[in-house]
C-alpha atoms as a PDB file:
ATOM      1  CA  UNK A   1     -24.063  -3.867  -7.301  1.00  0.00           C
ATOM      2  CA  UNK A   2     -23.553  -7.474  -6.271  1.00  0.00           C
ATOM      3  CA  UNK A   3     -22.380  -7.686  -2.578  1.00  0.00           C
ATOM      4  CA  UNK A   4     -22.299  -9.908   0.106  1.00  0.00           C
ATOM      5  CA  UNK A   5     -21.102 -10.329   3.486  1.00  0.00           C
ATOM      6  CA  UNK A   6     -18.536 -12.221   4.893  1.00  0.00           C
ATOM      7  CA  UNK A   7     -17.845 -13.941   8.470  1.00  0.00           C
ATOM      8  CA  UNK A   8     -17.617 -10.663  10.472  1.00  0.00           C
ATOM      9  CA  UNK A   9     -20.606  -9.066   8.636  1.00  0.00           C
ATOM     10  CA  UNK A  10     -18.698  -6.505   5.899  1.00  0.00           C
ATOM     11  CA  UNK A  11     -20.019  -6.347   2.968  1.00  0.00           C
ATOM     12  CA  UNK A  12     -17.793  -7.330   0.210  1.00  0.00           C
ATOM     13  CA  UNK A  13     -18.189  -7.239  -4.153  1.00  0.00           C
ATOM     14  CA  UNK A  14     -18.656 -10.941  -4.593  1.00  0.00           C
ATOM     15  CA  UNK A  15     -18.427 -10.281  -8.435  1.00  0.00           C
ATOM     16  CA  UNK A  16     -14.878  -9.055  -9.437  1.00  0.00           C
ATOM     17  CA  UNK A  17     -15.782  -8.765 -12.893  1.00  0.00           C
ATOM     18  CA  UNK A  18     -13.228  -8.766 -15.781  1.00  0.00           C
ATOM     19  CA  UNK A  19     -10.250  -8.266 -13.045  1.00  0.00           C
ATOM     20  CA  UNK A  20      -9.978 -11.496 -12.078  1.00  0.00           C
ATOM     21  CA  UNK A  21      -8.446 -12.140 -15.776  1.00  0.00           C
ATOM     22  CA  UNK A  22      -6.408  -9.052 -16.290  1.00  0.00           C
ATOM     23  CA  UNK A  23      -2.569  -8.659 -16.704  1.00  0.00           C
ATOM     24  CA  UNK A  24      -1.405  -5.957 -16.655  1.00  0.00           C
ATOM     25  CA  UNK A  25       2.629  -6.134 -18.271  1.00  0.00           C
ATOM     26  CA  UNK A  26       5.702  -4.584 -17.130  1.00  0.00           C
ATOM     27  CA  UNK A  27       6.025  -2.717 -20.228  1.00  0.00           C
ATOM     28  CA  UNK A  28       2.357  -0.521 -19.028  1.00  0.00           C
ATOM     29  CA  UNK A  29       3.766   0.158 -16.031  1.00  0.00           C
ATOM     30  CA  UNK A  30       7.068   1.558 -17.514  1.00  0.00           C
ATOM     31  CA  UNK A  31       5.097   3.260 -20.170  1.00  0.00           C
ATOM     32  CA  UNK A  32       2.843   4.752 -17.571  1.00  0.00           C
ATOM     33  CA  UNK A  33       6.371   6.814 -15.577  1.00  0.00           C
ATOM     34  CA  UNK A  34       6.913   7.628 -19.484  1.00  0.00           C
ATOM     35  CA  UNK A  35       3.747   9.088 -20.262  1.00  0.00           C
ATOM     36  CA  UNK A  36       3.990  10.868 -16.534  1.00  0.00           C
ATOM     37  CA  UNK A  37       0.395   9.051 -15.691  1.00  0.00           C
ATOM     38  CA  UNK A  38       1.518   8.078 -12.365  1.00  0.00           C
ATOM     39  CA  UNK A  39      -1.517  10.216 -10.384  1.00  0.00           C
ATOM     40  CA  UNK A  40      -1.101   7.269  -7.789  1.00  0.00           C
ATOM     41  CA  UNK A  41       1.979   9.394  -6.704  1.00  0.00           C
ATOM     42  CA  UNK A  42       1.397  11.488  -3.643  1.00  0.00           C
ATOM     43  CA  UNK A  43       3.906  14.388  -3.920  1.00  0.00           C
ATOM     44  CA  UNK A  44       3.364  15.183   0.015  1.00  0.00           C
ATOM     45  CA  UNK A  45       3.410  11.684   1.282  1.00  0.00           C
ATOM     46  CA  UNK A  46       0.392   9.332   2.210  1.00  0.00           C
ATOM     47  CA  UNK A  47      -1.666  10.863   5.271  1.00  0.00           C
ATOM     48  CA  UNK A  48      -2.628   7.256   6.396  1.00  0.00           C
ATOM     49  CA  UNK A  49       1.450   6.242   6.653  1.00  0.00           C
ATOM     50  CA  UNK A  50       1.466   9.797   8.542  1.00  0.00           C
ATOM     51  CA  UNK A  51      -0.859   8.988  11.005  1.00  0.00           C
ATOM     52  CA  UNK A  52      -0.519   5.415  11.508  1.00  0.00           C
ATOM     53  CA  UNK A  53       3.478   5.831  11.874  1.00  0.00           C
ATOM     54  CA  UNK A  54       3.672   5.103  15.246  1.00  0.00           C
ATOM     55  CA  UNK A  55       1.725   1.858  14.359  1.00  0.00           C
ATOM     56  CA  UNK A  56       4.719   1.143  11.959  1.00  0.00           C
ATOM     57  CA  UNK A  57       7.254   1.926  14.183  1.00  0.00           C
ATOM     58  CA  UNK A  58       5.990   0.637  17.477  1.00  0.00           C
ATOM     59  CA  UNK A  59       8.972   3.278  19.653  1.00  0.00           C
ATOM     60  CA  UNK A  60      11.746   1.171  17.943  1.00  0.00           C
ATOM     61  CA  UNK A  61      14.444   3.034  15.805  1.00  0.00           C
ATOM     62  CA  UNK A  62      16.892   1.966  13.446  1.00  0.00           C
ATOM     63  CA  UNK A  63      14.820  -0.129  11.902  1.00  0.00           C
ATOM     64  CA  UNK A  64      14.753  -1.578   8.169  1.00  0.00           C
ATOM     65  CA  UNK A  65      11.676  -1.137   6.515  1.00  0.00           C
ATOM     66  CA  UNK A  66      10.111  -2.403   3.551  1.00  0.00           C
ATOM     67  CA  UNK A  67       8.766  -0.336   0.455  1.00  0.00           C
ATOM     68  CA  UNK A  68       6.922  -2.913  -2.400  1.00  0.00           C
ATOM     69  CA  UNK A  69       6.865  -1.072  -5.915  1.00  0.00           C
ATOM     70  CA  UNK A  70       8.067   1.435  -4.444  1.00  0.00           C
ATOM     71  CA  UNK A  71       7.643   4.432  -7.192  1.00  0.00           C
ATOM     72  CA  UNK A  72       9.467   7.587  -5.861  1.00  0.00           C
ATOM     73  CA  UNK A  73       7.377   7.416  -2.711  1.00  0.00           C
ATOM     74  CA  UNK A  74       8.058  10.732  -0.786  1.00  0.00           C
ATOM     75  CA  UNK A  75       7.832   8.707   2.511  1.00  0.00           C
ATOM     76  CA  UNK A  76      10.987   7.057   2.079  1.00  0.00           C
ATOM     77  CA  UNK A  77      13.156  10.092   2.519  1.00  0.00           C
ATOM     78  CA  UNK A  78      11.381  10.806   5.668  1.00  0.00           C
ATOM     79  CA  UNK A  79      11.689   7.230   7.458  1.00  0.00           C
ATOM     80  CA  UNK A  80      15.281   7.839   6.046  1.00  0.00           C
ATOM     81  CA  UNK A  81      15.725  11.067   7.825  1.00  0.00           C
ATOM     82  CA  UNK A  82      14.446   9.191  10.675  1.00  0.00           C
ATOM     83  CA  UNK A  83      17.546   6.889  11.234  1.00  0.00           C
ATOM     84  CA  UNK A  84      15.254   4.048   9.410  1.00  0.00           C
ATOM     85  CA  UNK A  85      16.931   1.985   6.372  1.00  0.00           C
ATOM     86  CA  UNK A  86      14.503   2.127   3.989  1.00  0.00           C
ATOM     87  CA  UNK A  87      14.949  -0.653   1.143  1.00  0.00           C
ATOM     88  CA  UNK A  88      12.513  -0.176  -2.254  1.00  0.00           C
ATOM     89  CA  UNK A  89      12.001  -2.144  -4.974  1.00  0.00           C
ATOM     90  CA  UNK A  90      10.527  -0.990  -8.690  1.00  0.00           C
ATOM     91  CA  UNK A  91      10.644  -1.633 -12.285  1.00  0.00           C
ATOM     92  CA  UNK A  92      11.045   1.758 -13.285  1.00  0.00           C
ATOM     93  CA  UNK A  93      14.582   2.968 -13.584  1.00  0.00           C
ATOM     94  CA  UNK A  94      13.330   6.594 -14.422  1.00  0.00           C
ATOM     95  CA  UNK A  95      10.941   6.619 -11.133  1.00  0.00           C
ATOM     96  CA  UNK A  96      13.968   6.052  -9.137  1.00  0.00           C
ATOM     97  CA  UNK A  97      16.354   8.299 -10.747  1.00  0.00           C
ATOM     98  CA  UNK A  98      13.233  10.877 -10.071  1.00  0.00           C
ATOM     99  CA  UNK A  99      13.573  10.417  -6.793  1.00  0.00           C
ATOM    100  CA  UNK A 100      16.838  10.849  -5.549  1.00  0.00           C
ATOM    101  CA  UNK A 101      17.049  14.022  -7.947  1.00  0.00           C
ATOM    102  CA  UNK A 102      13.931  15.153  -6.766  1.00  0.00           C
ATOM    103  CA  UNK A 103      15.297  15.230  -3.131  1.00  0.00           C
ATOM    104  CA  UNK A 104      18.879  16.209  -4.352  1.00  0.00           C
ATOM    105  CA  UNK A 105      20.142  13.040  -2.528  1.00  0.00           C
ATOM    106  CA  UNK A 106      23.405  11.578  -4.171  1.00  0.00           C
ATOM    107  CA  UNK A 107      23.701   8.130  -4.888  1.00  0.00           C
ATOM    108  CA  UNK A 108      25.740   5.013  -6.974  1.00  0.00           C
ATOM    109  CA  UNK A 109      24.642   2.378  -8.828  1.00  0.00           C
ATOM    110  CA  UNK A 110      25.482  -1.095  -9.139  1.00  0.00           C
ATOM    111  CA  UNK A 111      24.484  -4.409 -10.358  1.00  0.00           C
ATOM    112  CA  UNK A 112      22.942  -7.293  -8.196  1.00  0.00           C
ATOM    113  CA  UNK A 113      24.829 -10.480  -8.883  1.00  0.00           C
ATOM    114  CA  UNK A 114      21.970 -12.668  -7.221  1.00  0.00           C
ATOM    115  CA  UNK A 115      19.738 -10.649 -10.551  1.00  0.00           C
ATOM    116  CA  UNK A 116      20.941 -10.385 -14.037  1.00  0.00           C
ATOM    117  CA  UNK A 117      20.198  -7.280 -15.296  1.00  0.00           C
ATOM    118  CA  UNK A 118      19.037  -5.669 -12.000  1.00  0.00           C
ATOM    119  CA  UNK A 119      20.744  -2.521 -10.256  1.00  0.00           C
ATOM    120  CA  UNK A 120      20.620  -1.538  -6.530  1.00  0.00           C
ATOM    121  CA  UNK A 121      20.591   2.772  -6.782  1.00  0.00           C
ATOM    122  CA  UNK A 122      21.912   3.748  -3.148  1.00  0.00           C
ATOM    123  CA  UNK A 123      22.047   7.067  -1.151  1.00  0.00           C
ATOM    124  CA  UNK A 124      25.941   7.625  -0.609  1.00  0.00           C
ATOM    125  CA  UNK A 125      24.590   7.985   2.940  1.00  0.00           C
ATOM    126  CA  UNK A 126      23.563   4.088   2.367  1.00  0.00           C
ATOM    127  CA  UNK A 127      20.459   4.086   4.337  1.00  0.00           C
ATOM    128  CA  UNK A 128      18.590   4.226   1.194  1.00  0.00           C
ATOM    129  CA  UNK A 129      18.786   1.370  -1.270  1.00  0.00           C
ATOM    130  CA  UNK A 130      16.070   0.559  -4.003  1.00  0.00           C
ATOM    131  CA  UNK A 131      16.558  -1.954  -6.541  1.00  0.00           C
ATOM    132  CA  UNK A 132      15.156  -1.333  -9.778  1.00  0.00           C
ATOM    133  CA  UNK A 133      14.141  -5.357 -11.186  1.00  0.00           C
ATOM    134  CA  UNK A 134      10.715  -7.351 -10.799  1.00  0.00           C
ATOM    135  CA  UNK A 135      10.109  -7.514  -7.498  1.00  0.00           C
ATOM    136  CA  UNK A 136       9.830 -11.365  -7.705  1.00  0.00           C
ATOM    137  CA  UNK A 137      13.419 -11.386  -8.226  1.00  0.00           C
ATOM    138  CA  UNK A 138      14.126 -10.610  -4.939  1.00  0.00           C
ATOM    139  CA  UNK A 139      14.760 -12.568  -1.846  1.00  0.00           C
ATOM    140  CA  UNK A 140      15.609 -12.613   1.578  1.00  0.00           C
ATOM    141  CA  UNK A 141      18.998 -13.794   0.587  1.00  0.00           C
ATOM    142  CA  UNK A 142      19.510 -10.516  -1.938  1.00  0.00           C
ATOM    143  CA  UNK A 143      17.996  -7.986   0.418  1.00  0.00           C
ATOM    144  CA  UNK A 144      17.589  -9.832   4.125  1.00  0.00           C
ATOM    145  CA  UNK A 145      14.406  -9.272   6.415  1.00  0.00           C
ATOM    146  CA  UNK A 146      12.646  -6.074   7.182  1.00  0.00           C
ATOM    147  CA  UNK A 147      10.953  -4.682  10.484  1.00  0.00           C
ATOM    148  CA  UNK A 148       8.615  -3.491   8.762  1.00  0.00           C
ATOM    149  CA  UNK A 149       6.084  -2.984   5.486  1.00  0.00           C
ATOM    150  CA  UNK A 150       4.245   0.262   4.142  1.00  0.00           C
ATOM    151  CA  UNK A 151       2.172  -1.458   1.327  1.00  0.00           C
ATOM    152  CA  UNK A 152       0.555   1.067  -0.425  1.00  0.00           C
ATOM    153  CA  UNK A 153      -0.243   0.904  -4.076  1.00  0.00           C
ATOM    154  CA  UNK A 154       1.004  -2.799  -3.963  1.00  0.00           C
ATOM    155  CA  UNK A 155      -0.964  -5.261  -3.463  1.00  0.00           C
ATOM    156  CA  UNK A 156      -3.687  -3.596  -5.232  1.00  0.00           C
ATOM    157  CA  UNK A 157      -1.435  -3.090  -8.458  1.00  0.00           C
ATOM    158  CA  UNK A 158      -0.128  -6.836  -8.850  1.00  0.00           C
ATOM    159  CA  UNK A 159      -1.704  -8.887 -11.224  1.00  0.00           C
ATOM    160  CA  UNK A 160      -4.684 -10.575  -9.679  1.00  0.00           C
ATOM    161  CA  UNK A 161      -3.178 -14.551 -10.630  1.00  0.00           C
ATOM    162  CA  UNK A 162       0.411 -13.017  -8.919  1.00  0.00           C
ATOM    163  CA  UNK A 163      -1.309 -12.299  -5.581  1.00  0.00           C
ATOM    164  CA  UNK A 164      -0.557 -15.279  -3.419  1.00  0.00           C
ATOM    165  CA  UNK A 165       3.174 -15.086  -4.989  1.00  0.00           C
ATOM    166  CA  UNK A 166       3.559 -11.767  -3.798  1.00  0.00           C
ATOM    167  CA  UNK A 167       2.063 -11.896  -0.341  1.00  0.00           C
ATOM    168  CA  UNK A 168       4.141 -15.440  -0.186  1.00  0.00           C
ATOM    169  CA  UNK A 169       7.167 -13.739  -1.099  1.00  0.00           C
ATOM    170  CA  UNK A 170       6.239 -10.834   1.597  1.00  0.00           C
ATOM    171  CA  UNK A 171       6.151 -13.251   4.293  1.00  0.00           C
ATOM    172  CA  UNK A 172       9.477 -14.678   3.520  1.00  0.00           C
ATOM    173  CA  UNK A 173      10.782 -11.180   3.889  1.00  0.00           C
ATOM    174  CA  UNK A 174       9.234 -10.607   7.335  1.00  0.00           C
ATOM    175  CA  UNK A 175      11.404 -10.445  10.308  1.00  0.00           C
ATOM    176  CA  UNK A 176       9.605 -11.926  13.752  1.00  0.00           C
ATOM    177  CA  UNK A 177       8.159  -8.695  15.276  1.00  0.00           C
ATOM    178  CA  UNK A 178       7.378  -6.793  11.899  1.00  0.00           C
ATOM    179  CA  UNK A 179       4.557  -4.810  10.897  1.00  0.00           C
ATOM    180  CA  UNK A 180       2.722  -4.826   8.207  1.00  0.00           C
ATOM    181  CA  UNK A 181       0.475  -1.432   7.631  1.00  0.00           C
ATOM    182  CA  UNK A 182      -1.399  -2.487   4.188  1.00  0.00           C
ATOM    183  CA  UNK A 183      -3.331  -0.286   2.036  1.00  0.00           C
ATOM    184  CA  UNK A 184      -6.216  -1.386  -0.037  1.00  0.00           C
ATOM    185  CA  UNK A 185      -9.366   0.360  -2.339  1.00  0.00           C
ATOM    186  CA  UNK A 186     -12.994  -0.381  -1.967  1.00  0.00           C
ATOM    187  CA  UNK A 187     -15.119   0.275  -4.849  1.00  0.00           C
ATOM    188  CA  UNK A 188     -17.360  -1.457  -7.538  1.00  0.00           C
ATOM    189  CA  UNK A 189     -14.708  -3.647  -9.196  1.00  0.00           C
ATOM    190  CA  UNK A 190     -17.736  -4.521 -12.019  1.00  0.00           C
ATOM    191  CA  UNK A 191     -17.056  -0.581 -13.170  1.00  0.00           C
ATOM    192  CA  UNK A 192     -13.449  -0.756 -13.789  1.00  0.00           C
ATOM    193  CA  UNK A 193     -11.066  -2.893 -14.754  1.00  0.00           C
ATOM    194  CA  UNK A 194      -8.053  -2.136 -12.796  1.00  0.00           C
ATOM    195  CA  UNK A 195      -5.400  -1.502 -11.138  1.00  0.00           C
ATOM    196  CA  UNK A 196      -5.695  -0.431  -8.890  1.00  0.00           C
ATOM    197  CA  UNK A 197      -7.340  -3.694  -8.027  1.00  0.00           C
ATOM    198  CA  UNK A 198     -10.367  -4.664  -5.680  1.00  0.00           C
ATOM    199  CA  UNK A 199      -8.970  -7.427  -2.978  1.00  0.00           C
ATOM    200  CA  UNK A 200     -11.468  -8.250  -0.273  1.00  0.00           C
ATOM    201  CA  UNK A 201     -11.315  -9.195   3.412  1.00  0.00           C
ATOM    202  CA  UNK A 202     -11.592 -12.413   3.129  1.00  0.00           C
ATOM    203  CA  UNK A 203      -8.810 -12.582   0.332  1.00  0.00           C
ATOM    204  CA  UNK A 204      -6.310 -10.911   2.339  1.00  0.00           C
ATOM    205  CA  UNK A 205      -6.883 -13.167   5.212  1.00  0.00           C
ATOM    206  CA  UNK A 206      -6.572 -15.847   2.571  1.00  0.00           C
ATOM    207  CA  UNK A 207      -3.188 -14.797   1.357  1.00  0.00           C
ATOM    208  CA  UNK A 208      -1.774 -14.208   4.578  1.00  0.00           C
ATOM    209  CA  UNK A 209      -3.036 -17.219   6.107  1.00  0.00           C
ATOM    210  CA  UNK A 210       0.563 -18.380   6.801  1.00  0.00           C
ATOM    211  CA  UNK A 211       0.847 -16.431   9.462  1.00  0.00           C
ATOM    212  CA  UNK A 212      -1.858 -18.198  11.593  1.00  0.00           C
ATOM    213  CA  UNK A 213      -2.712 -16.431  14.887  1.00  0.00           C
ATOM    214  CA  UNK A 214       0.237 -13.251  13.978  1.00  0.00           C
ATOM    215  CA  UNK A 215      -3.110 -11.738  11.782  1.00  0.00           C
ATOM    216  CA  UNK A 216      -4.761 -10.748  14.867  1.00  0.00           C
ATOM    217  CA  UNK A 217      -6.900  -8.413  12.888  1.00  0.00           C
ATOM    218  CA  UNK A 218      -7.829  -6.282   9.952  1.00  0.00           C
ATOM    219  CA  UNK A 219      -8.430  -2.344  10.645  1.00  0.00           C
ATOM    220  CA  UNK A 220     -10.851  -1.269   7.701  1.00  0.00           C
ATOM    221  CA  UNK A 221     -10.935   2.479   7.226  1.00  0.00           C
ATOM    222  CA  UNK A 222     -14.282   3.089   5.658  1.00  0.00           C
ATOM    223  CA  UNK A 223     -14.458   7.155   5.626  1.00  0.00           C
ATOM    224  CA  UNK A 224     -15.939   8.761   2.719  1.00  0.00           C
ATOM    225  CA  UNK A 225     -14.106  11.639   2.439  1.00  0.00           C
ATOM    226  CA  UNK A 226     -13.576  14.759   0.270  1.00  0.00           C
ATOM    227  CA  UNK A 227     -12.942  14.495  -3.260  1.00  0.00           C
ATOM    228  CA  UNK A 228      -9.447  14.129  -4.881  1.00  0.00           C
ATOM    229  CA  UNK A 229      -7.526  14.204  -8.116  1.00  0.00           C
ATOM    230  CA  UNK A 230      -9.418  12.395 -10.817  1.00  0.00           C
ATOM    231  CA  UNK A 231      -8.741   9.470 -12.841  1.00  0.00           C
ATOM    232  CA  UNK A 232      -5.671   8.918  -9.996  1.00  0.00           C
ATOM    233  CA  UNK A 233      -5.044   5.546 -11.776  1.00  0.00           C
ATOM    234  CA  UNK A 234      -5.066   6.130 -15.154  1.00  0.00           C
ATOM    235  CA  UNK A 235      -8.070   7.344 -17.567  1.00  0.00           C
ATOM    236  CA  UNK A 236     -11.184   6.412 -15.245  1.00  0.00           C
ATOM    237  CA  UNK A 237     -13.721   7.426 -13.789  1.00  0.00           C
ATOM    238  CA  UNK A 238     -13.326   7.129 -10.141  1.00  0.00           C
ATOM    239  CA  UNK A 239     -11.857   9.377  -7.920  1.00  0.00           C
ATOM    240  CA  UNK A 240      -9.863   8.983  -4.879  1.00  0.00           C
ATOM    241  CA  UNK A 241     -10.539  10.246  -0.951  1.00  0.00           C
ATOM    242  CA  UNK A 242      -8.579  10.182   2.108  1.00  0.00           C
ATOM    243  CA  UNK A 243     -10.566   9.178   4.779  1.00  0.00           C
ATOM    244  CA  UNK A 244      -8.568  11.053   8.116  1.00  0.00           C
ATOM    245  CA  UNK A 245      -9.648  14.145  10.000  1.00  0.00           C
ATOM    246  CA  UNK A 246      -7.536  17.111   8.852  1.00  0.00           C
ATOM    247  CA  UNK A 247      -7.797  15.450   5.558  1.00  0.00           C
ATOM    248  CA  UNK A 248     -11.143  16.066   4.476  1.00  0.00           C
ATOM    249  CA  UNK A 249     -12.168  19.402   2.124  1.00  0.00           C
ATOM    250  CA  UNK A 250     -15.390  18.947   3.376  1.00  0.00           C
ATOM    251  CA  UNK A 251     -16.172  17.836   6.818  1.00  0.00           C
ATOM    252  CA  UNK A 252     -18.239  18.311   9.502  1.00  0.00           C
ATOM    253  CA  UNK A 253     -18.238  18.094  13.722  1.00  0.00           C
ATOM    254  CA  UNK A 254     -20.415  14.968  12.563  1.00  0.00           C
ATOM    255  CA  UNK A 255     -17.909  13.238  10.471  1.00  0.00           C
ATOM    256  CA  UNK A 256     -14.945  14.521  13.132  1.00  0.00           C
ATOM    257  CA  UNK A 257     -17.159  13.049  16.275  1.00  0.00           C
ATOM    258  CA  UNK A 258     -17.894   9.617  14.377  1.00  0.00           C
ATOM    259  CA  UNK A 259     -14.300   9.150  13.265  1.00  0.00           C
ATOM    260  CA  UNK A 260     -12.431   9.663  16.513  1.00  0.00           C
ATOM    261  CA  UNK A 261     -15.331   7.825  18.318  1.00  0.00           C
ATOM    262  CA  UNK A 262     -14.378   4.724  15.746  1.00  0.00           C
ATOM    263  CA  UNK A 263     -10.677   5.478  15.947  1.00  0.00           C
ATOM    264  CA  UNK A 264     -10.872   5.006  20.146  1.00  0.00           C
ATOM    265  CA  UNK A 265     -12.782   1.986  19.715  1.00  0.00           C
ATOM    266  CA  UNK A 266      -9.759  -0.221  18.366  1.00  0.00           C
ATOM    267  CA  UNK A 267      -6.875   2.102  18.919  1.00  0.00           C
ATOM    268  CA  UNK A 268      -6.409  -1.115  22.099  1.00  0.00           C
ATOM    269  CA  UNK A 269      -5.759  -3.283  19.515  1.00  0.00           C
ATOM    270  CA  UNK A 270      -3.443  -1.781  17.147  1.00  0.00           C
ATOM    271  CA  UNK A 271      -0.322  -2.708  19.411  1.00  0.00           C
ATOM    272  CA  UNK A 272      -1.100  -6.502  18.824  1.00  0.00           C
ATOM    273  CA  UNK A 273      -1.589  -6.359  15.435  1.00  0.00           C
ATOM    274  CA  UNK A 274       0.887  -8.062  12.765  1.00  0.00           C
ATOM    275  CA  UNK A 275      -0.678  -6.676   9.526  1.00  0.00           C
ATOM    276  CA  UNK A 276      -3.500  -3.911   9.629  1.00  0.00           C
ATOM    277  CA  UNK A 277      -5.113  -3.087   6.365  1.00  0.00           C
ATOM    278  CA  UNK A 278      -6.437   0.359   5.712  1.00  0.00           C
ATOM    279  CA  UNK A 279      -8.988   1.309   2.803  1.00  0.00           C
ATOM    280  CA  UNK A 280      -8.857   3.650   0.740  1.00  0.00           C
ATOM    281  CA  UNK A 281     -12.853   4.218  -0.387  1.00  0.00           C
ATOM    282  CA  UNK A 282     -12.874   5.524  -4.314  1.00  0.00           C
ATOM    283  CA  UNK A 283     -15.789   6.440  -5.521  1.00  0.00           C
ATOM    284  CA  UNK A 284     -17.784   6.151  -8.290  1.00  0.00           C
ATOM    285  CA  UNK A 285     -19.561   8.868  -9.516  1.00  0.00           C
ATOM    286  CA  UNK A 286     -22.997   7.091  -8.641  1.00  0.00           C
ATOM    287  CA  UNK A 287     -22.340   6.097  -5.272  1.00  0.00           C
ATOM    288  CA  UNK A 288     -22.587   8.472  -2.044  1.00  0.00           C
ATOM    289  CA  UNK A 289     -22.644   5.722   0.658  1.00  0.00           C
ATOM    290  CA  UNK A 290     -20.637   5.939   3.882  1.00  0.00           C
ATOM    291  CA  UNK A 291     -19.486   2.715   5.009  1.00  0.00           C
ATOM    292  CA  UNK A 292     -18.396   1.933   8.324  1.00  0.00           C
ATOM    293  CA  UNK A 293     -15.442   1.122  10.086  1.00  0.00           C
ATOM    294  CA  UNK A 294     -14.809  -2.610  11.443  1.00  0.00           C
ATOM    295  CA  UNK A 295     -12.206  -3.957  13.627  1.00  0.00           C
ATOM    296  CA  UNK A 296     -12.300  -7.911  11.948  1.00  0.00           C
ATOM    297  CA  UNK A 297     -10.864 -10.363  14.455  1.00  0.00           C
ATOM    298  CA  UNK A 298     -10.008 -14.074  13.306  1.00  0.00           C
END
């Protein structure tokens, strides 16, 4: 396993493998809602967006936030119920659809003239609206500026060559004060192909680089945890873990005292942080190591 480390001393894949090439087309992604292989679906919501809310939301309410390929992300509803406007965008029509039935939330459709062939499905209550079109259709003149970003399964599902459109087109969308809680996956990128795909550090500092001194810091969650559903990605052979207390089938007062000891150590910094990025450690069936945790500052 080819690693090496980078300014602040993480250790990072330096070979990407065959990912660096892959495309992955719309028409596998809408196949993949057809063929109900969407395991990267949490039914009861993501326990890092759970416990980092407050991170999110910083005590402000009313706010607009931000879901990128959205899916039929449980979360929304509750930021929704919340008094937040929640704005999502995918390319599945049927994920959508799945969602507001799946929460029994009535809703219209419409086009988007800025979008041929796109449609904005809203909650009649209107503090739901997800467009269903490529997300690089979109704009700050179509859907404004958000407050703030819960980028989970995003990043790490765009096509490797599409990342520094996407995180340019993020920025665009950012209002001044936003937050931006990221999720990305650590793993051997030489033993799978992708998605979801393996972006280091040092890229993400690299594609967010426009913001100068507003990236105070990344927040690495390095927990190996217990195991979860298999294959969450598609036909693999990694499986997923959560790396939180209260999360974690098998845990001891160890793992409990080293996380909260980690979690005080930068919880002072969280408040003056633009985007924090989170990992989400999948393993591979061969590897049993326990990273740690680093607060990265630039």
């Amino acid at each position: 396993m080819d690693r090496s480390a980078n300014a602040a001393g993480v250790l990072e894949h330096s070979d990407t493998g065959a990912q660096e090439n892959r495309v992955v087309t719309e028409e596998e992604w809408l196949q993949k809602w057809e063929m109900r292989n969407i395991g990267f679906h949490k039914e009861q919501g993501h326990p890092l967006l759970q416990k980092y809310l407050d991170v999110l939301l910083g005590g402000r309410s009313g706010l607009r936030i931000f879901f990128p390929l959205c899916g039929k992300a449980v979360d929304m509803k509750r930021l929704a119920d919340m008094g937040h406007h929640v704005v999502g965008v995918e390319v599945s029509e049927q994920a959508l659809k799945e969602f507001f039935a799946e929460h029994s939330l009535p809703y219209s459709e419409e086009p988007v003239p800025e979008i041929p062939g796109a449609k904005k499905l809203q909650s009649t209550s209107g503090n739901i609206s997800l467009y269903c079109c490529s997300i690089y259709d979109l704009s700050s003149s179509v859907v404004g500026k958000f407050d703030g970003f819960w980028d989970r399964g995003a990043l790490v599902a765009v096509n490797p060559c599409d990342r520094q459109r996407y995180a340019s087109l993020m920025i665009t969308l950012m209002e001044q004060n936003s937050s931006y809680l990221l999720v990305t996956v650590s793993y051997d990128p030489t033993k799978h192909k992708g998605p979801p795909f393996y972006v280091p550090e040092s890229e993400i500092n690299s594609l967010f680089d426009a913001l100068g001194e507003s990236l105070k810091f990344i927040l690495r969650l390095w927990i190996r945890g217990g195991w979860e559903r298999p294959g969450a990605w598609g036909k693999c052979s990694m499986m997923s873990c959560t790396g939180l207390p209260g999360f974690l089938p098998e845990k001891g007062d160890w793992l409990d005292k080293m996380i909260g000891e980690m979690e005080a150590s930068v919880q002072g910094c969280l408040n003056s942080a633009r985007i924090i990025a989170m990992e989400e450690l999948l393993l591979m069936s061969e590897l049993c190591e326990v990273p740690k945790l680093k607060t990265i500052k630039n």
